[in-house]
PDB file of N, CA and C in Angstrom:
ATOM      1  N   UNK A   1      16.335  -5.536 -40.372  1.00  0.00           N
ATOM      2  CA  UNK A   1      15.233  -6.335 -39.865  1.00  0.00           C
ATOM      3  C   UNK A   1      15.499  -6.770 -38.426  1.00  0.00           C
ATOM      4  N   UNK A   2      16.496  -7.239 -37.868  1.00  0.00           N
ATOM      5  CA  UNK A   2      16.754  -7.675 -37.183  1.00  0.00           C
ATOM      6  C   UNK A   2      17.074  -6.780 -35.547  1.00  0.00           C
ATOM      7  N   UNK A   3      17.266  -5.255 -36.510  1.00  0.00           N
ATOM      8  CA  UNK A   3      17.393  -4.362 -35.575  1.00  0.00           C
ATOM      9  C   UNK A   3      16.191  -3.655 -34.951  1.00  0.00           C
ATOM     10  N   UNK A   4      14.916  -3.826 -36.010  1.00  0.00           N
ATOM     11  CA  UNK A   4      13.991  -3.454 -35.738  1.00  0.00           C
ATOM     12  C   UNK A   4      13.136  -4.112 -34.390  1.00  0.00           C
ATOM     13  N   UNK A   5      13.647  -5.574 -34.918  1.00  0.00           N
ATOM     14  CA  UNK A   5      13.513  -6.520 -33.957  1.00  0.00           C
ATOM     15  C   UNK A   5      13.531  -6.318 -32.258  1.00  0.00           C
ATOM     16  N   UNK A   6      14.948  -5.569 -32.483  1.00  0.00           N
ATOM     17  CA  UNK A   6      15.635  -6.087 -31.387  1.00  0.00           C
ATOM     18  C   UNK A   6      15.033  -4.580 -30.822  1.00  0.00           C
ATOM     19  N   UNK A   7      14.637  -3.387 -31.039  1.00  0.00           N
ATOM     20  CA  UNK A   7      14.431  -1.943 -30.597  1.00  0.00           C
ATOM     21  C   UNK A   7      12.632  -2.310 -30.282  1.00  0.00           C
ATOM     22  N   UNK A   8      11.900  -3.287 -30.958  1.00  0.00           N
ATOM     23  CA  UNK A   8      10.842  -3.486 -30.614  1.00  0.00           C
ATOM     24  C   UNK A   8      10.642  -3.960 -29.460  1.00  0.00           C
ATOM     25  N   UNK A   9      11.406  -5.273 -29.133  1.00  0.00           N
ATOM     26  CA  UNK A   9      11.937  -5.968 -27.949  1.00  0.00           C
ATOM     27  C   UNK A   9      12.184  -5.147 -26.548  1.00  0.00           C
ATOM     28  N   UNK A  10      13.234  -4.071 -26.888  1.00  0.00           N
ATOM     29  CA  UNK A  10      13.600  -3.507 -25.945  1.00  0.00           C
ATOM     30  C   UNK A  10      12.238  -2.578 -25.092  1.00  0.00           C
ATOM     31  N   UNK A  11      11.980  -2.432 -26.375  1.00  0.00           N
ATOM     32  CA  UNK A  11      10.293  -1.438 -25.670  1.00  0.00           C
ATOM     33  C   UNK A  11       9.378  -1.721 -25.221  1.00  0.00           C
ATOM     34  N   UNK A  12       9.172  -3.074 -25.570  1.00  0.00           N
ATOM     35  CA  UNK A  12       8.588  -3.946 -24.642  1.00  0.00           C
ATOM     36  C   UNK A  12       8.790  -4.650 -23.415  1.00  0.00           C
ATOM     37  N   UNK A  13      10.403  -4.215 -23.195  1.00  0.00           N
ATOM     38  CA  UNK A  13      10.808  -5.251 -21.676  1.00  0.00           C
ATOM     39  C   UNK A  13      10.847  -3.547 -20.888  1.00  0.00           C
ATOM     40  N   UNK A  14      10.857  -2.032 -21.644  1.00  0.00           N
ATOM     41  CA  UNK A  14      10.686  -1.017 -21.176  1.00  0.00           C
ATOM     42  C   UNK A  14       9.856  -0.734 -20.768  1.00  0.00           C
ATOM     43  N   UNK A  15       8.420  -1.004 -21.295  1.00  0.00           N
ATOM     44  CA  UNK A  15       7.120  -1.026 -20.671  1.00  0.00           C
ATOM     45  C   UNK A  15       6.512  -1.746 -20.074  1.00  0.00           C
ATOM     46  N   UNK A  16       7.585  -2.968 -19.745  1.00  0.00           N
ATOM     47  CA  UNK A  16       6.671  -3.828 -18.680  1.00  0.00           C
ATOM     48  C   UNK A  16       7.284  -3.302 -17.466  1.00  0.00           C
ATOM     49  N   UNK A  17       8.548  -2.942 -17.595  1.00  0.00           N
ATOM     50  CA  UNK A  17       9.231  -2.110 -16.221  1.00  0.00           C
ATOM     51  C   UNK A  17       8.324  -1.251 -15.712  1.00  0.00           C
ATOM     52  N   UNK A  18       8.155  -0.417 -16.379  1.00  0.00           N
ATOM     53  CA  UNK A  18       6.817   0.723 -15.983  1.00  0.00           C
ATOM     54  C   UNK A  18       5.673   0.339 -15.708  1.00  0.00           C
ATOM     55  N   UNK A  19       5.074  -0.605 -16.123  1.00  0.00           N
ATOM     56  CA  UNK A  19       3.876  -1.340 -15.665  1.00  0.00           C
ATOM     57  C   UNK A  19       4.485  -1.712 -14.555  1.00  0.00           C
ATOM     58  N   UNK A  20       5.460  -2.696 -14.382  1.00  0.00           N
ATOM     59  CA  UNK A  20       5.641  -3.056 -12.526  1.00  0.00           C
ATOM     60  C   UNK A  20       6.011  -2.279 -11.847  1.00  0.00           C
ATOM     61  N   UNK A  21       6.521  -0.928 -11.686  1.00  0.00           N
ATOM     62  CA  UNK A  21       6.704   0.237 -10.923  1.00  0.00           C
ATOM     63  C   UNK A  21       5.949   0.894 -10.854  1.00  0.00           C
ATOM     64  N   UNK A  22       4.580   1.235 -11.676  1.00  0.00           N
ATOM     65  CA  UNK A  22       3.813   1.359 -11.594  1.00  0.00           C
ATOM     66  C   UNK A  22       2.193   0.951 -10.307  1.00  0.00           C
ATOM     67  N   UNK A  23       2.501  -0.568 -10.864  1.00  0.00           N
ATOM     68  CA  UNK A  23       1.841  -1.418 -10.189  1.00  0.00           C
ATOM     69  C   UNK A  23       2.413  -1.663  -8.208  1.00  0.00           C
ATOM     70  N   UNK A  24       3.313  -1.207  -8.781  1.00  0.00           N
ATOM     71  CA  UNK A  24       4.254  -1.623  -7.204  1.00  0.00           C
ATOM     72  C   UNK A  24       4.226  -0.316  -6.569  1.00  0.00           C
ATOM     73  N   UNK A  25       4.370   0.581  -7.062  1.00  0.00           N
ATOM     74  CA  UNK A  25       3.660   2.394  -6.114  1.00  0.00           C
ATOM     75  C   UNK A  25       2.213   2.293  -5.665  1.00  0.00           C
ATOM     76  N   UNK A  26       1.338   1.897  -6.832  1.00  0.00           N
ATOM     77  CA  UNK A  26       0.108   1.720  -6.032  1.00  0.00           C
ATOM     78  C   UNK A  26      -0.313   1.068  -4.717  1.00  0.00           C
ATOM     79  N   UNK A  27       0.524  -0.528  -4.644  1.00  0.00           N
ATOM     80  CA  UNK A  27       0.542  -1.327  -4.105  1.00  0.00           C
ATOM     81  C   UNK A  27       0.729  -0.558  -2.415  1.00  0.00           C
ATOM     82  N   UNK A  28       1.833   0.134  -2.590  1.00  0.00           N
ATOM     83  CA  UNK A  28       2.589   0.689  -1.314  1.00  0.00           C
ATOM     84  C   UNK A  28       1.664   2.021  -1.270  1.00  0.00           C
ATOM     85  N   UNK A  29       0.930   2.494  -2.091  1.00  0.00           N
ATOM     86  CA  UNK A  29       0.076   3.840  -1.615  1.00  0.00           C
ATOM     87  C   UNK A  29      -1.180   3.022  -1.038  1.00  0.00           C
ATOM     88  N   UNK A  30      -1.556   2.248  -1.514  1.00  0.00           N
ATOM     89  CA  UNK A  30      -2.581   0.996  -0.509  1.00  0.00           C
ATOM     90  C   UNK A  30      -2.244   0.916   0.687  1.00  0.00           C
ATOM     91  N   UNK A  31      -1.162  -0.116   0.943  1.00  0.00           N
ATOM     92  CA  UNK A  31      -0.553  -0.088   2.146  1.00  0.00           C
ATOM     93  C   UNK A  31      -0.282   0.952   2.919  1.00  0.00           C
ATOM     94  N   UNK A  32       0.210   1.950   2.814  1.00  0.00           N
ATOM     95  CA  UNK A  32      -0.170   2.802   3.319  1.00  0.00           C
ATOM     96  C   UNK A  32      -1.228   3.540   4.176  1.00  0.00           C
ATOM     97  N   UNK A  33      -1.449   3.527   3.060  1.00  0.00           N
ATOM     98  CA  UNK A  33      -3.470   3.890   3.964  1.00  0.00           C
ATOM     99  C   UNK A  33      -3.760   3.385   4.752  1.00  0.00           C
ATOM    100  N   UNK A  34      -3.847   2.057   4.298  1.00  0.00           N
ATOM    101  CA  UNK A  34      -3.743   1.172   5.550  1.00  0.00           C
ATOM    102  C   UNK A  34      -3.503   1.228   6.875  1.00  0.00           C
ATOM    103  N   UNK A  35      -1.959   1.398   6.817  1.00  0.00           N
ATOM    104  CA  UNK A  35      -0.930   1.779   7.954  1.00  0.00           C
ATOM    105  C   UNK A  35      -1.920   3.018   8.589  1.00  0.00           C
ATOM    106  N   UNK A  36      -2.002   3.837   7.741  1.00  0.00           N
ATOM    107  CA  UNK A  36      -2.410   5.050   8.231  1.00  0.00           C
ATOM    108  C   UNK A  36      -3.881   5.469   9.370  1.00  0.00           C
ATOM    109  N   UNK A  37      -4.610   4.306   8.657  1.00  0.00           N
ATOM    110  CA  UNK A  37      -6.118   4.093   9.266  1.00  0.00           C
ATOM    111  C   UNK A  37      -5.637   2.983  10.316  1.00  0.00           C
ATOM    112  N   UNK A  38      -5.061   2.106  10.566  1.00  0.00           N
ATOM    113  CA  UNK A  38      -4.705   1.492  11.856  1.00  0.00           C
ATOM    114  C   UNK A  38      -4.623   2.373  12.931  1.00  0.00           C
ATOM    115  N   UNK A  39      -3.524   3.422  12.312  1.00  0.00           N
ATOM    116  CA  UNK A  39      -2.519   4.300  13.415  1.00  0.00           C
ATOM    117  C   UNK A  39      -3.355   4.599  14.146  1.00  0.00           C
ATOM    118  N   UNK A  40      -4.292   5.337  12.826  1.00  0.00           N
ATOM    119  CA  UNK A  40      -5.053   6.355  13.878  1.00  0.00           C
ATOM    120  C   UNK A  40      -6.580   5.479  14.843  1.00  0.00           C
ATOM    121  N   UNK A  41      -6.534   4.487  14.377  1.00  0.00           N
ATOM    122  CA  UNK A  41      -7.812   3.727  15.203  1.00  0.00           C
ATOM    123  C   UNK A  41      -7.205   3.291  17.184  1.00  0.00           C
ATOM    124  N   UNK A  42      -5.971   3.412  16.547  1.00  0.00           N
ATOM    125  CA  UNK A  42      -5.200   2.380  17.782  1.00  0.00           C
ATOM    126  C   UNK A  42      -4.982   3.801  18.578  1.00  0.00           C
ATOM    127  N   UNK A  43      -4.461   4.977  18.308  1.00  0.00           N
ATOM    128  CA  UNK A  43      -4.623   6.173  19.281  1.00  0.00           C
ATOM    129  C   UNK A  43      -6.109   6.601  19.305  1.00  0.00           C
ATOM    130  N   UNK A  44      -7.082   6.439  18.631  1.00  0.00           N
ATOM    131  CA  UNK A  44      -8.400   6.576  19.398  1.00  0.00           C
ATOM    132  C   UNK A  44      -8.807   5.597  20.238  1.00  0.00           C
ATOM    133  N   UNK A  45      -8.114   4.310  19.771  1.00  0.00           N
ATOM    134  CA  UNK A  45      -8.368   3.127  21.152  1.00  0.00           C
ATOM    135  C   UNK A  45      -7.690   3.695  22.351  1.00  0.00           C
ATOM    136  N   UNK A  46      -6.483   4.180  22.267  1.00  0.00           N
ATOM    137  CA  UNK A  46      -5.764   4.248  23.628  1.00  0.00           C
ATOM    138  C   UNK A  46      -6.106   5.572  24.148  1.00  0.00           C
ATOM    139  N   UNK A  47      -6.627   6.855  23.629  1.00  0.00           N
ATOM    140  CA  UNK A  47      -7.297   7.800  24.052  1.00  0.00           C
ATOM    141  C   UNK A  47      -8.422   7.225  25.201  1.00  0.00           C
ATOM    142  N   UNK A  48      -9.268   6.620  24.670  1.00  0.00           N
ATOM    143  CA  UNK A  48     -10.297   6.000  25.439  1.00  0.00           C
ATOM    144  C   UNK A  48     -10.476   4.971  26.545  1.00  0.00           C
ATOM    145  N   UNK A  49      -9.115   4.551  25.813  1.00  0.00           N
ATOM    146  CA  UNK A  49      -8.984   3.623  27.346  1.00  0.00           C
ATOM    147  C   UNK A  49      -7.925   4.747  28.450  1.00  0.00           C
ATOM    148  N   UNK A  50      -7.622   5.502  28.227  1.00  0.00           N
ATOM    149  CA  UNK A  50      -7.719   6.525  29.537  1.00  0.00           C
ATOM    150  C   UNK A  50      -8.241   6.719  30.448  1.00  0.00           C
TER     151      UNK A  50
END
């Protein structure tokens, strides 16, 4: 009983890991983009101010 317990437990502190690594890749593929659409706004700004 107690072992069942404890293997239930574990799979549950296993899948919250994966939920926050999960959650935390998205986070940084967001950011990203982000980054990415700045970059490129700020070299079409400085293109133009040429």
């Amino acid at each position: 009983m107690a072992l069942e317990q404890t293997i239930v437990l574990v799979l549950y502190i296993l899948l919250g890991a994966v939920a926050g690594m999960i959650y935390a890749l998205r986070r940084i593929f967001i950011l990203e983009r982000r980054i990415l659409e700045l970059d490129s706004k700020l070299v079409a700004a400085l293109k133009r101010r040429r």
